[in-house]
C-alpha atoms as a PDB file:
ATOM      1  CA  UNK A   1       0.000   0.000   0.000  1.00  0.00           C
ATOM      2  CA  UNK A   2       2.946   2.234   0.685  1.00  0.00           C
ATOM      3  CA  UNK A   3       4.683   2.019  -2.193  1.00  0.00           C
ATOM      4  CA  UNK A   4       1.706   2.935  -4.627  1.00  0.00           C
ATOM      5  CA  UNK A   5       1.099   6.241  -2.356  1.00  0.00           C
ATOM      6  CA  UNK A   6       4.093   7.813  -2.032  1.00  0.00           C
ATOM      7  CA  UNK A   7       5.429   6.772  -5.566  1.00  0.00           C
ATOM      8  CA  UNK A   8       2.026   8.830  -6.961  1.00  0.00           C
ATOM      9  CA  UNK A   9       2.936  11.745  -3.990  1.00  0.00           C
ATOM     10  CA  UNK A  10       7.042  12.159  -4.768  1.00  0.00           C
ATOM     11  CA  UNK A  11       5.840  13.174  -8.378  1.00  0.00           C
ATOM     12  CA  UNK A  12       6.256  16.931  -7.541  1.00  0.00           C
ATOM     13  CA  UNK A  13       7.672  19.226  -9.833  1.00  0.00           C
ATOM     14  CA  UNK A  14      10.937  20.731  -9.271  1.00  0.00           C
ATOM     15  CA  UNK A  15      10.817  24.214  -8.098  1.00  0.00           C
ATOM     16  CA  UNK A  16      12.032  26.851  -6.228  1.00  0.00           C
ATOM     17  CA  UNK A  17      10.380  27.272  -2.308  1.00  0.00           C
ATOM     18  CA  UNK A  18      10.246  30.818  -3.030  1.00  0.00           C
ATOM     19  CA  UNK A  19       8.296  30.513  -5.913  1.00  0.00           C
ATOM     20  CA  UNK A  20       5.392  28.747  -3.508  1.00  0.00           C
ATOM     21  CA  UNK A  21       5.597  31.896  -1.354  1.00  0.00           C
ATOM     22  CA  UNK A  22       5.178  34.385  -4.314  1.00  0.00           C
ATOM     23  CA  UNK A  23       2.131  32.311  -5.379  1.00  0.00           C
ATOM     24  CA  UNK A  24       0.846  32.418  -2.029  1.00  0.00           C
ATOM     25  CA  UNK A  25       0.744  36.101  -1.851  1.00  0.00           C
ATOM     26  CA  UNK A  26      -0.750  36.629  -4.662  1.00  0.00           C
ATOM     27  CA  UNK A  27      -3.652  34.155  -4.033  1.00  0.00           C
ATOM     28  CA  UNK A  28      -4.382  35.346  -0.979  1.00  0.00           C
ATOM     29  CA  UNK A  29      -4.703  39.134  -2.525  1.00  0.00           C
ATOM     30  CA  UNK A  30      -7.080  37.715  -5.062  1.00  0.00           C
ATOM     31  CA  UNK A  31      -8.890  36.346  -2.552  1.00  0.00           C
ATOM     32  CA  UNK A  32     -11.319  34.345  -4.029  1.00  0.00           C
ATOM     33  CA  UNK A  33     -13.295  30.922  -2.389  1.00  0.00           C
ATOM     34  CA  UNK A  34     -10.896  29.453  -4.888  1.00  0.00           C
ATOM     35  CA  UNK A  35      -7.887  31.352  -4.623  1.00  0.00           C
ATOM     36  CA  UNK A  36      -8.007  31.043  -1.095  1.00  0.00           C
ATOM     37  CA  UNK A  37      -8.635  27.349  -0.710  1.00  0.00           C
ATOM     38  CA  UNK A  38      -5.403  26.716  -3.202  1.00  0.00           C
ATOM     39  CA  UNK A  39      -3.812  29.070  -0.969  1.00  0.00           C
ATOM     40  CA  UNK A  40      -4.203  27.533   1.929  1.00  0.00           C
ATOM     41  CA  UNK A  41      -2.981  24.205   0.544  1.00  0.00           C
ATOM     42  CA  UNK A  42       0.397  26.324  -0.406  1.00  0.00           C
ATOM     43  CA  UNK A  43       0.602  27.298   2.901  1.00  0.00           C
ATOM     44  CA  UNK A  44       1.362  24.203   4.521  1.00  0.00           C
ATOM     45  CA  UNK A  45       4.406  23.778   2.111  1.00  0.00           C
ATOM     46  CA  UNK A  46       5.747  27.264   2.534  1.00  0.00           C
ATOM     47  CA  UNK A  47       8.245  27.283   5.334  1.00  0.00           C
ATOM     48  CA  UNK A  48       8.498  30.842   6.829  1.00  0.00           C
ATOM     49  CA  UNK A  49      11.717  32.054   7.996  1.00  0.00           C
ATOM     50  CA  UNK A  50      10.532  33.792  10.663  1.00  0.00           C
ATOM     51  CA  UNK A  51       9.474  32.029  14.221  1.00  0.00           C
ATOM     52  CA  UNK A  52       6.008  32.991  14.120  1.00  0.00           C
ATOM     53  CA  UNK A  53       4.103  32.382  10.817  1.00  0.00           C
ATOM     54  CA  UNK A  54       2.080  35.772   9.879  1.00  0.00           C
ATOM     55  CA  UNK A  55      -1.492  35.077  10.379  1.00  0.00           C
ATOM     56  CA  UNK A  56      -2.910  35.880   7.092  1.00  0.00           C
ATOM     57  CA  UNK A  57      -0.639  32.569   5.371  1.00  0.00           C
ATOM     58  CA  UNK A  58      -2.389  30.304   7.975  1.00  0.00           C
ATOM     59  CA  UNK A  59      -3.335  27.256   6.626  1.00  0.00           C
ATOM     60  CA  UNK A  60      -6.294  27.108   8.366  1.00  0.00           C
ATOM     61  CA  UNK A  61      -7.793  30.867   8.323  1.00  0.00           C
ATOM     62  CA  UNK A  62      -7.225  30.293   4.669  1.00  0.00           C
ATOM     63  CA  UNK A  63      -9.243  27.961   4.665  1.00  0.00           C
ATOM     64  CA  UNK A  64     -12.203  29.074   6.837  1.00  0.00           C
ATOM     65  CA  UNK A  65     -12.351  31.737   4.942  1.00  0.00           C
ATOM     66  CA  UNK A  66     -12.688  30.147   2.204  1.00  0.00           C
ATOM     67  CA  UNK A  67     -15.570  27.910   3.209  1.00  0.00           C
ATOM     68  CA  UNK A  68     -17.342  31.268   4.675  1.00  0.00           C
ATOM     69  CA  UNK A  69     -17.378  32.641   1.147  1.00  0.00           C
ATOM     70  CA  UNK A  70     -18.534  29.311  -0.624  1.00  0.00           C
ATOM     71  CA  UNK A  71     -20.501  27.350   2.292  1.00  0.00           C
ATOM     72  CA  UNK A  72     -22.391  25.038  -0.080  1.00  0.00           C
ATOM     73  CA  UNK A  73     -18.993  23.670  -1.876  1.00  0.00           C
ATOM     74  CA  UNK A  74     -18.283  19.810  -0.124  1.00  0.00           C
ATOM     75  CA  UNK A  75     -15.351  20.148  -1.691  1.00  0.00           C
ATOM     76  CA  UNK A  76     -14.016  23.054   0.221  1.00  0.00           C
ATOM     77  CA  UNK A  77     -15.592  21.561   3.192  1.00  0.00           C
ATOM     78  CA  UNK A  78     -13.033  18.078   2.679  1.00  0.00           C
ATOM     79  CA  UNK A  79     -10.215  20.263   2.614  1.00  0.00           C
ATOM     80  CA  UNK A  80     -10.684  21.880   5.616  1.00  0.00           C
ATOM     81  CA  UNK A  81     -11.733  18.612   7.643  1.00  0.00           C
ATOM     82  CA  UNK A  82      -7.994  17.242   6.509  1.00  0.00           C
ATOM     83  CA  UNK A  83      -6.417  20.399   7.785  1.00  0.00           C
ATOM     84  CA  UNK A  84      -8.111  20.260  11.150  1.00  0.00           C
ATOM     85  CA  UNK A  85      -7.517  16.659  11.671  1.00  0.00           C
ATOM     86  CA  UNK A  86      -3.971  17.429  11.124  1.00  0.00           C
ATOM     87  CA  UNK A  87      -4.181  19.785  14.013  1.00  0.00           C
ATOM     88  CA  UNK A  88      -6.498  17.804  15.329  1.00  0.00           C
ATOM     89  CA  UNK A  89      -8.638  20.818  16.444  1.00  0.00           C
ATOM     90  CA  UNK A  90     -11.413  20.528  18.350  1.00  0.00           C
ATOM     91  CA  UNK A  91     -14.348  21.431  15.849  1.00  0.00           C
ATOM     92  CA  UNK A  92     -13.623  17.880  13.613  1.00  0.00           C
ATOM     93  CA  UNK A  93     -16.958  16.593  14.563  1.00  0.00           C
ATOM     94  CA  UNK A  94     -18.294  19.799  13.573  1.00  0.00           C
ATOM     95  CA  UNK A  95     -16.762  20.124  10.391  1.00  0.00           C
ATOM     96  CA  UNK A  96     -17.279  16.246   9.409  1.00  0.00           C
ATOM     97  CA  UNK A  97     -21.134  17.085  10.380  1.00  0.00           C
ATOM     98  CA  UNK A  98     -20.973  19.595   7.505  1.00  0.00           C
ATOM     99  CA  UNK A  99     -19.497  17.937   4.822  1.00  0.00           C
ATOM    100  CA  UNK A 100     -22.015  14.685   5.756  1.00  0.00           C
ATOM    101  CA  UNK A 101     -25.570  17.012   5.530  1.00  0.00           C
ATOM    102  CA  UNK A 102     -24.044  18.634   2.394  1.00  0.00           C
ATOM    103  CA  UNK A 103     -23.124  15.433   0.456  1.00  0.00           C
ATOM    104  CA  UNK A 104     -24.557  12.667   2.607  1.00  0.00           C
ATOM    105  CA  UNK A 105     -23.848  10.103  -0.626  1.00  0.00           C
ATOM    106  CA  UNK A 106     -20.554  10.141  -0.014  1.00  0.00           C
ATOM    107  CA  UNK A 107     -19.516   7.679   2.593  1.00  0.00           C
ATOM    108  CA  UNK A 108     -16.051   9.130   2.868  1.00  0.00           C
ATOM    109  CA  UNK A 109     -17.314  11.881   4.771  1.00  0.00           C
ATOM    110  CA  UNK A 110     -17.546   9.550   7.459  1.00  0.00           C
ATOM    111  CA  UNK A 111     -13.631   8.676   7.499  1.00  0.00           C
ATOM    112  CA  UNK A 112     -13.206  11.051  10.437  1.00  0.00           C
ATOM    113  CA  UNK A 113     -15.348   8.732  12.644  1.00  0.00           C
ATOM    114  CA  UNK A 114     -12.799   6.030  12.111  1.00  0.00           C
ATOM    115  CA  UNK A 115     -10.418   8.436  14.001  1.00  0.00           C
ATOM    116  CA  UNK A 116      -8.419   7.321  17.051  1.00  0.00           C
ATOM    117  CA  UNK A 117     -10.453   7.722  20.499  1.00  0.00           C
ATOM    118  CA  UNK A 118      -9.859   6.039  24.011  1.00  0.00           C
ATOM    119  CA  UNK A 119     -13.746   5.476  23.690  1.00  0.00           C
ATOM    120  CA  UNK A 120     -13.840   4.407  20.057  1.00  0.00           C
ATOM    121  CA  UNK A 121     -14.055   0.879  20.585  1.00  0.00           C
ATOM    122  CA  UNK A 122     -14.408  -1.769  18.165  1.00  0.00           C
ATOM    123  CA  UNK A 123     -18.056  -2.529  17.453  1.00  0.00           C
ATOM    124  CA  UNK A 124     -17.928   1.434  16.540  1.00  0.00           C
ATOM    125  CA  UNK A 125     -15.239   0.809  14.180  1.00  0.00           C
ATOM    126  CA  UNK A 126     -17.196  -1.603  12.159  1.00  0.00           C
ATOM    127  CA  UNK A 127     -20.167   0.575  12.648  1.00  0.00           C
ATOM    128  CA  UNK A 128     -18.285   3.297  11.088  1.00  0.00           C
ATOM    129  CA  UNK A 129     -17.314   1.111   7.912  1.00  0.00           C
ATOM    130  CA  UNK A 130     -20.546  -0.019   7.735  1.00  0.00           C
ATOM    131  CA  UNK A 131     -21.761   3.246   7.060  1.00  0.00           C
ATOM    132  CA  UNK A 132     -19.485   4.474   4.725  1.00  0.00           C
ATOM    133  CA  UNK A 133     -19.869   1.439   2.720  1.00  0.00           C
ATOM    134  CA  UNK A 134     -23.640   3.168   2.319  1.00  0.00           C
ATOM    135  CA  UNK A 135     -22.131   5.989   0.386  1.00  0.00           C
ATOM    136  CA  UNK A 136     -22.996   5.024  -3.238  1.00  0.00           C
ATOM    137  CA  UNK A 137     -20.362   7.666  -4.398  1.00  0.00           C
ATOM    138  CA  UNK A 138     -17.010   7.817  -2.329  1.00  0.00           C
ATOM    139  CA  UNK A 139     -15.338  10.704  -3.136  1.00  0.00           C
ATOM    140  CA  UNK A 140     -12.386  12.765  -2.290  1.00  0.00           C
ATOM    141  CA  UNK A 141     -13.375  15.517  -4.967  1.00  0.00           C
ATOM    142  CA  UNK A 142     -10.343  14.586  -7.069  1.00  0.00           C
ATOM    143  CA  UNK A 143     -10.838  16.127 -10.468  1.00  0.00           C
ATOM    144  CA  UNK A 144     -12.749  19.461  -8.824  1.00  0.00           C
ATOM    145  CA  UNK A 145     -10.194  20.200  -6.657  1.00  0.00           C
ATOM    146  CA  UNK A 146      -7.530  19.615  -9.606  1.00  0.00           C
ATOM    147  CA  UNK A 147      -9.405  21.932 -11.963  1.00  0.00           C
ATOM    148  CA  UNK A 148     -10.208  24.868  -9.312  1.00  0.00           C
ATOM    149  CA  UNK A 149      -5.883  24.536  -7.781  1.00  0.00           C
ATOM    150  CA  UNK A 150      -5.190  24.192 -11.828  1.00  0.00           C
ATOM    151  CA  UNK A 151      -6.904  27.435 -12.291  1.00  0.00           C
ATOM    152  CA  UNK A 152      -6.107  29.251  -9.580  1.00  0.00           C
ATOM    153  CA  UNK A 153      -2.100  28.670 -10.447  1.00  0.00           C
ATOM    154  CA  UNK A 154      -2.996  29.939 -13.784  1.00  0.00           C
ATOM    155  CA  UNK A 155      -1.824  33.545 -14.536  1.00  0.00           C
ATOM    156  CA  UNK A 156      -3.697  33.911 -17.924  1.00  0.00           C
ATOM    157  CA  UNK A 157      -3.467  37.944 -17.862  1.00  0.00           C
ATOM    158  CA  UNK A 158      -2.129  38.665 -14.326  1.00  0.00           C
ATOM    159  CA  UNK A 159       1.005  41.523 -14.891  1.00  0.00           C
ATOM    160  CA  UNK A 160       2.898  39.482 -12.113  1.00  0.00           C
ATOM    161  CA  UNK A 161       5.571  36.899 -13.962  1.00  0.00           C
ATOM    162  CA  UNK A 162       5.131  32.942 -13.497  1.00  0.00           C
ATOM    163  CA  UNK A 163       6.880  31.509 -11.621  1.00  0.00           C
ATOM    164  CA  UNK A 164       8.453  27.887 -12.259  1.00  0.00           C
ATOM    165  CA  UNK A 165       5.516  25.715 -10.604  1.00  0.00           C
ATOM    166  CA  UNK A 166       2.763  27.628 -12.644  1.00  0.00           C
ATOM    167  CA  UNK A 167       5.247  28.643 -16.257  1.00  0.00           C
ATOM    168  CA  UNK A 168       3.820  24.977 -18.113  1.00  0.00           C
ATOM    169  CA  UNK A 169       0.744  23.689 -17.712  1.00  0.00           C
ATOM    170  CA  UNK A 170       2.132  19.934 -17.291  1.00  0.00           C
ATOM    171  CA  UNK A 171       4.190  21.306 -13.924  1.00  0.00           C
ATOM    172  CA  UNK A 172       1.656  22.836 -13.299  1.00  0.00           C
ATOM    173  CA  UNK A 173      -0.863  20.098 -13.267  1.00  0.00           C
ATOM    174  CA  UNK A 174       2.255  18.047 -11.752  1.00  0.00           C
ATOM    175  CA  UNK A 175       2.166  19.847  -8.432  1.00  0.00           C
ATOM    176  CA  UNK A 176      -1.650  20.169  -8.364  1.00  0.00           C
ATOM    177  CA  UNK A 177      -1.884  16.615  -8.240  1.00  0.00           C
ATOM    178  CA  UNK A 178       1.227  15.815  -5.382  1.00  0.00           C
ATOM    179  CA  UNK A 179      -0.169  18.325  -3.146  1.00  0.00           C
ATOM    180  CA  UNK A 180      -4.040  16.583  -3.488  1.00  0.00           C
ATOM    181  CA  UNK A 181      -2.340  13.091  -2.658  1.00  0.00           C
ATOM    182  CA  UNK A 182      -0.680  14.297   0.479  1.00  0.00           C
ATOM    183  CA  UNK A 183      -4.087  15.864   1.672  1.00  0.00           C
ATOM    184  CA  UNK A 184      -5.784  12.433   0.416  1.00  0.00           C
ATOM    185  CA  UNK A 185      -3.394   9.743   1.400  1.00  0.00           C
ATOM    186  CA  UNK A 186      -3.385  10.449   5.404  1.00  0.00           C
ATOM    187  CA  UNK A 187      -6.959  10.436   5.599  1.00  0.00           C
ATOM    188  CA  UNK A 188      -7.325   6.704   4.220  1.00  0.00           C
ATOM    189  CA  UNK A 189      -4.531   5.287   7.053  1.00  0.00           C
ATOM    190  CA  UNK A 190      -7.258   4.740   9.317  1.00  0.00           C
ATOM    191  CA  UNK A 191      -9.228   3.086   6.789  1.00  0.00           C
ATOM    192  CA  UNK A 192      -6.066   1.288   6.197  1.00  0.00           C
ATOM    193  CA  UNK A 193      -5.843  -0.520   9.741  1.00  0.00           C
ATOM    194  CA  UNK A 194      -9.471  -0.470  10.095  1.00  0.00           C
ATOM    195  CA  UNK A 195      -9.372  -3.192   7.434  1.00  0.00           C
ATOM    196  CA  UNK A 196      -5.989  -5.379   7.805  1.00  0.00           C
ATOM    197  CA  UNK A 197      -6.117  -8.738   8.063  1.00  0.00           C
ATOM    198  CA  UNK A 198      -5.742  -9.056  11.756  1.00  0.00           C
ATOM    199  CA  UNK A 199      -8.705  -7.048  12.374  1.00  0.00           C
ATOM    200  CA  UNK A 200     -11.046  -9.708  10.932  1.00  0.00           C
ATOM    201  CA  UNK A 201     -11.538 -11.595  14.094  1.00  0.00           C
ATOM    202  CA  UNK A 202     -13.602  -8.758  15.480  1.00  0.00           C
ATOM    203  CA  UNK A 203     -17.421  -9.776  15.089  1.00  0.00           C
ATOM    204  CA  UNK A 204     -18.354  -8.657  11.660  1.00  0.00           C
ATOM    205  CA  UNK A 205     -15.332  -6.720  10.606  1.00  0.00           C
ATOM    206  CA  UNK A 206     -14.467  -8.644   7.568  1.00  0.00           C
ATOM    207  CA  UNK A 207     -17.985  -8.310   5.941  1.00  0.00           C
ATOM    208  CA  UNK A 208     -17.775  -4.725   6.437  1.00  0.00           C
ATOM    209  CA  UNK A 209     -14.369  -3.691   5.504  1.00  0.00           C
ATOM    210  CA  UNK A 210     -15.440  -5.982   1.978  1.00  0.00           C
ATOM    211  CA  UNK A 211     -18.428  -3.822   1.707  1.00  0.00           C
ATOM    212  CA  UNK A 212     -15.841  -0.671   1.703  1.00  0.00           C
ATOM    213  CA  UNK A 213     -13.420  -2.078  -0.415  1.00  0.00           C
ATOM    214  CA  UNK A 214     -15.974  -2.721  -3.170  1.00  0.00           C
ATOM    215  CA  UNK A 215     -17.621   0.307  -3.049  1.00  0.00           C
ATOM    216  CA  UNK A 216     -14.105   2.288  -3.270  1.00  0.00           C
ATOM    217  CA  UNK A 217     -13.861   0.766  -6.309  1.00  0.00           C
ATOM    218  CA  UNK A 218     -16.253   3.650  -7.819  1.00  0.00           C
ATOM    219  CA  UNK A 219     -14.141   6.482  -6.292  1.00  0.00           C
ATOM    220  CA  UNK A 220     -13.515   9.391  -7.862  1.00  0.00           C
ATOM    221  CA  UNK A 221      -9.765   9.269  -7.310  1.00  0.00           C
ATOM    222  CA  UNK A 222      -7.131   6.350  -9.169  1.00  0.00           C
ATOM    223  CA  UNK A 223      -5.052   6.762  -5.523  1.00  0.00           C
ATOM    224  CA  UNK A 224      -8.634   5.436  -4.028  1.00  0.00           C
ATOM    225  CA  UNK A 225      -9.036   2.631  -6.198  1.00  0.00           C
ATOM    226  CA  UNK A 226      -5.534   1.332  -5.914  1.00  0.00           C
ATOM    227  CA  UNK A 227      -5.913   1.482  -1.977  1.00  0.00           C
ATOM    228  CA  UNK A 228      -9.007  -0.868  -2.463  1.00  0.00           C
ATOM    229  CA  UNK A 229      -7.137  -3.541  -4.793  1.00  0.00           C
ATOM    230  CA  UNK A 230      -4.048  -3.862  -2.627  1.00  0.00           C
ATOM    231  CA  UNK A 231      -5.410  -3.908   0.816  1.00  0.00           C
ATOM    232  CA  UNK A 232      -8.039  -6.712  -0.781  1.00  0.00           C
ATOM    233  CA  UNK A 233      -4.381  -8.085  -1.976  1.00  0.00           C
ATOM    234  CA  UNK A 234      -3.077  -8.272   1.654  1.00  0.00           C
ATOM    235  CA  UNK A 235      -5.905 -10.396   2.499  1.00  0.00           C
ATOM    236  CA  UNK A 236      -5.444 -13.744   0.635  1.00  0.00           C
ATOM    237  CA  UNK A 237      -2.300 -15.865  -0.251  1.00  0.00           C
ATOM    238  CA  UNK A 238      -0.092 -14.577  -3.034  1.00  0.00           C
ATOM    239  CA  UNK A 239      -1.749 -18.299  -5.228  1.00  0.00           C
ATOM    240  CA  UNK A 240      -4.710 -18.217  -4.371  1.00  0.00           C
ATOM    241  CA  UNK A 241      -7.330 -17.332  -7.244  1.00  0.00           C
ATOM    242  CA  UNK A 242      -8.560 -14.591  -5.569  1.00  0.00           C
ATOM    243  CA  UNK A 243      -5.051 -12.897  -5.449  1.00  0.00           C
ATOM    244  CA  UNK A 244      -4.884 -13.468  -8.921  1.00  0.00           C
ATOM    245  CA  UNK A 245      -7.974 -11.393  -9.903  1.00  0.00           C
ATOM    246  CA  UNK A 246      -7.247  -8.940  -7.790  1.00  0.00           C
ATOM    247  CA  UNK A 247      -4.007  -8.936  -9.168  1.00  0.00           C
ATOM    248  CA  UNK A 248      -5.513  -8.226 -12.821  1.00  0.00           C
ATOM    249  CA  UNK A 249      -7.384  -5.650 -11.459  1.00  0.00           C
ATOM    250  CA  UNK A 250      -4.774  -3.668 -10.083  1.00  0.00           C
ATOM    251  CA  UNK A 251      -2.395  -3.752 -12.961  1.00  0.00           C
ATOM    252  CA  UNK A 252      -5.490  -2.938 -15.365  1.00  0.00           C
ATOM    253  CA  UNK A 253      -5.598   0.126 -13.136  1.00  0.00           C
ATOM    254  CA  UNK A 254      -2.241   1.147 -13.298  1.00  0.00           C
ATOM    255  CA  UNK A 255      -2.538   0.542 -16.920  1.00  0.00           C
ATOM    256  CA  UNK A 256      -4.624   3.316 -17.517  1.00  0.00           C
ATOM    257  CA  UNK A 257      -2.631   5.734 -14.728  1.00  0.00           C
ATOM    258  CA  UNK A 258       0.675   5.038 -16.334  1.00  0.00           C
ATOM    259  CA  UNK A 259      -0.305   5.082 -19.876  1.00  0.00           C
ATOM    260  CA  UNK A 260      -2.627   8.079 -19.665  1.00  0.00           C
ATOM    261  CA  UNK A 261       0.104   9.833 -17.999  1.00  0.00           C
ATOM    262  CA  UNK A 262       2.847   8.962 -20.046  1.00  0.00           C
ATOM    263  CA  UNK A 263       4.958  11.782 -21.257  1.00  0.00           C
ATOM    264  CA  UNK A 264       4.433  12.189 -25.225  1.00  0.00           C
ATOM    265  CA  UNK A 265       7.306  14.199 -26.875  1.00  0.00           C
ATOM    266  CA  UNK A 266       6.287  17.350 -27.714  1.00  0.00           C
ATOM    267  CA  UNK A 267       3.028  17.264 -26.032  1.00  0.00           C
ATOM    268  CA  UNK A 268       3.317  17.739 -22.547  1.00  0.00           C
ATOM    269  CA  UNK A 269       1.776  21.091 -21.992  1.00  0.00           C
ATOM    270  CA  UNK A 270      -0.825  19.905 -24.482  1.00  0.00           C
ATOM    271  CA  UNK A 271      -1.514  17.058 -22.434  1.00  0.00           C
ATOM    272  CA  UNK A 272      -2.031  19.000 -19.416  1.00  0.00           C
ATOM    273  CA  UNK A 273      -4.258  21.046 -20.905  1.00  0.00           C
ATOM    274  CA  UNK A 274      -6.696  17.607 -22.317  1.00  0.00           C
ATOM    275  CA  UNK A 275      -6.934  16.311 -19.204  1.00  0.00           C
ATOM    276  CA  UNK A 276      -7.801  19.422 -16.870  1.00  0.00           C
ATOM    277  CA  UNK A 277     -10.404  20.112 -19.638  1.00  0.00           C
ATOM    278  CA  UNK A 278     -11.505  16.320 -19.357  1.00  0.00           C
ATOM    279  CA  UNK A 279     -11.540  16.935 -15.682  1.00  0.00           C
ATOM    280  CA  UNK A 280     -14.113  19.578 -15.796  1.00  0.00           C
ATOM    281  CA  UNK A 281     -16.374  17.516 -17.843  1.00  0.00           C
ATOM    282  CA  UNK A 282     -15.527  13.996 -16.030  1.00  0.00           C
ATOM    283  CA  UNK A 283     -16.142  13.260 -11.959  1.00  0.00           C
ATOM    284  CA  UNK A 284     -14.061  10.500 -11.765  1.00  0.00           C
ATOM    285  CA  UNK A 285     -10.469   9.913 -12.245  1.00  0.00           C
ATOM    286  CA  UNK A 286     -10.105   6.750 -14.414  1.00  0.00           C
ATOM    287  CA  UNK A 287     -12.904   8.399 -16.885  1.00  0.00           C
ATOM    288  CA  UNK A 288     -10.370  10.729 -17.951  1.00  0.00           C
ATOM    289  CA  UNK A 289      -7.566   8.116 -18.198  1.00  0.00           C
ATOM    290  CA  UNK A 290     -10.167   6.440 -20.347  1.00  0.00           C
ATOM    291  CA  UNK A 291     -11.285   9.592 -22.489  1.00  0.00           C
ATOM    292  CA  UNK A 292      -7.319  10.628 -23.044  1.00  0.00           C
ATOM    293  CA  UNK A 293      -6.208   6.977 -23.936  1.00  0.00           C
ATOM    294  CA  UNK A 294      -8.919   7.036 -26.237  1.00  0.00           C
ATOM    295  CA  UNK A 295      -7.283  10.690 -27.264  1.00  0.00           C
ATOM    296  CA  UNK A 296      -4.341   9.182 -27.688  1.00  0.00           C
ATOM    297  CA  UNK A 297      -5.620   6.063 -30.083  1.00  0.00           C
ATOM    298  CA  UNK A 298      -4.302   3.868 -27.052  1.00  0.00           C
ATOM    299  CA  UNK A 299      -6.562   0.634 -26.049  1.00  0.00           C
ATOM    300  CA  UNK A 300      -8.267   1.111 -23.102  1.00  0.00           C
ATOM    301  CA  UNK A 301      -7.459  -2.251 -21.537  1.00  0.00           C
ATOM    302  CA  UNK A 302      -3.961  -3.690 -20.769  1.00  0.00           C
ATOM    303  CA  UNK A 303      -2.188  -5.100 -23.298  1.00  0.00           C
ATOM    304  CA  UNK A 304      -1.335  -8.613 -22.002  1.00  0.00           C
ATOM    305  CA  UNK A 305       2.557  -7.880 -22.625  1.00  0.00           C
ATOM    306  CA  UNK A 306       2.407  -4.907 -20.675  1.00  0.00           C
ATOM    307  CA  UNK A 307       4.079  -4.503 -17.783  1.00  0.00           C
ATOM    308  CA  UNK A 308       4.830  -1.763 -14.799  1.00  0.00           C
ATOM    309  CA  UNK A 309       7.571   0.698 -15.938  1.00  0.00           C
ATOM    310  CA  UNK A 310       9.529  -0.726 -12.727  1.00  0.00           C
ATOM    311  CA  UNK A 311       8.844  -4.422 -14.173  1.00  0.00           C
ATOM    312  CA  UNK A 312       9.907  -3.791 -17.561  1.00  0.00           C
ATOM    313  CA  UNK A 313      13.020  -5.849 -18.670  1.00  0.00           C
END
């Protein structure tokens, strides 16, 4: 499970720490639900030199403030449920509360419940999966919160120069999507050892942590999806038949990550540019792998000789 989460969060482009804080400026003087939101996500990366950090780059102000301008947007509403449970500040319930009446569909909302507690015990737990299982559509707002950081990093006809995380679209796009895994991959860990293999002794545990992993199989996020397949992975022996399918699965999967992403010579900017625009038509993550494969006059399932890029001979 590791290795699949931080190989899609190391993808960052390469760029200057400076040039975060000069976009972070500037977002926060446009000021916008979007603006700020992107801002805010900035601000946890920007590492200020001086012992206090000035109030109006705080991650979470940005934030709020965001949310107080656009109330109704879930979206906005996820984002600032990871930041407090990185602080873990005491209006989580609160915030979760929010984010569950505005999009009660999606069973992630939920993930906060799995949270750590001294009076969380284990019939709660399962409770908790149970639930989120219910969501019909788990989602971590991928593609929305791609397009709206895309566009927010997007001069167009701003006087101020780019800088070199927002110069190309395809860096651009780049560090959009390493900064949403590191907001999306902490809040799955509990998920994570919710549902390992050790767990399943607890009375009906295993039926509901299959009920999850099936359902996150229609996330809106590849990162999601992948979690499913390989903790499903971790429960059965490496020859068993069940491994096997799930084995297919995944590298079907990866398949259309890898080969959807796959640098074209010439075309990288271009690229970018396909799949944000893709991503404001699509919801879900491995429709627009599908739609830019099909761009690309790739086939849209794996070629039996094909192989991970790390497996290739």
């Amino acid at each position: 499970m590791a290795a699949f989460m931080l190989g899609r969060a190391d993808a960052a482009a390469t760029h200057k720490g400076s040039d975060e804080a000069t976009e972070l400026d500037a977002l926060i003087v446009l000021g916008t639900p979007d603006a700020l939101a992107t801002a805010s996500l900035l601000a946890h990366l920007v590492q200020s030199d001086d012992s206090e950090q000035s109030e109006s780059a705080d991650p979470s102000a940005l934030i709020q403030k965001a949310v107080a301008l656009a109330p109704n947007r879930p979206e906005l509403i996820w984002l600032q449920l990871r930041d407090c449970e990185q602080r873990r500040c005491p209006d989580q319930t609160a915030i979760a509360g929010r984010l569950q009446a505005l999009d009660p569909d999606n069973g992630l909302a939920w993930l906060s419940d799995l949270r750590p507690l001294p009076n969380l015990e284990a019939a709660g737990i399962t409770r908790t999966l149970t639930r989120i299982a219910a969501g019909e559509h788990p989602r971590v707002y991928w593609n929305k919160l791609a397009v709206m950081m895309f566009g927010a990093l997007t001069h167009h006809d701003r006087s101020r120069p780019a800088t070199a995380i927002t110069r190309d679209a395809d860096d651009r796009l780049t560090h959009v999507t390493s900064i949403l895994a590191a907001v999306t991959i902490p809040a799955l860990q509990s998920l994570a050892h919710a549902c390992r293999l050790d767990q399943f002794d607890l009375p009906g545990r295993r039926s509901a942590c299959e009920a999850v992993m099936t359902r996150l199989q229609s996330s809106d996020a590849a990162l999601v999806q992948d979690l499913s397949v390989t903790l499903q992975e971790s429960w059965w022996p490496e020859d068993s038949s069940e491994y096997a399918a799930l084995r297919t699965l995944y590298l079907q999967q990866r398949y259309l990550t890898v080969e959807s992403n796959r640098e074209r010579q010439g075309h990288a900017d271009r690229d970018a540019e396909l799949r944000v625009a893709a991503m404001r038509r699509l919801e879900r993550e491995d429709e627009v792998e599908r739609t830019l494969l099909s761009d690309f006059h790739e086939p849209l399932e794996r070629p039996s000789s094909w192989r991970m890029p790390a497996e290739a001979p």
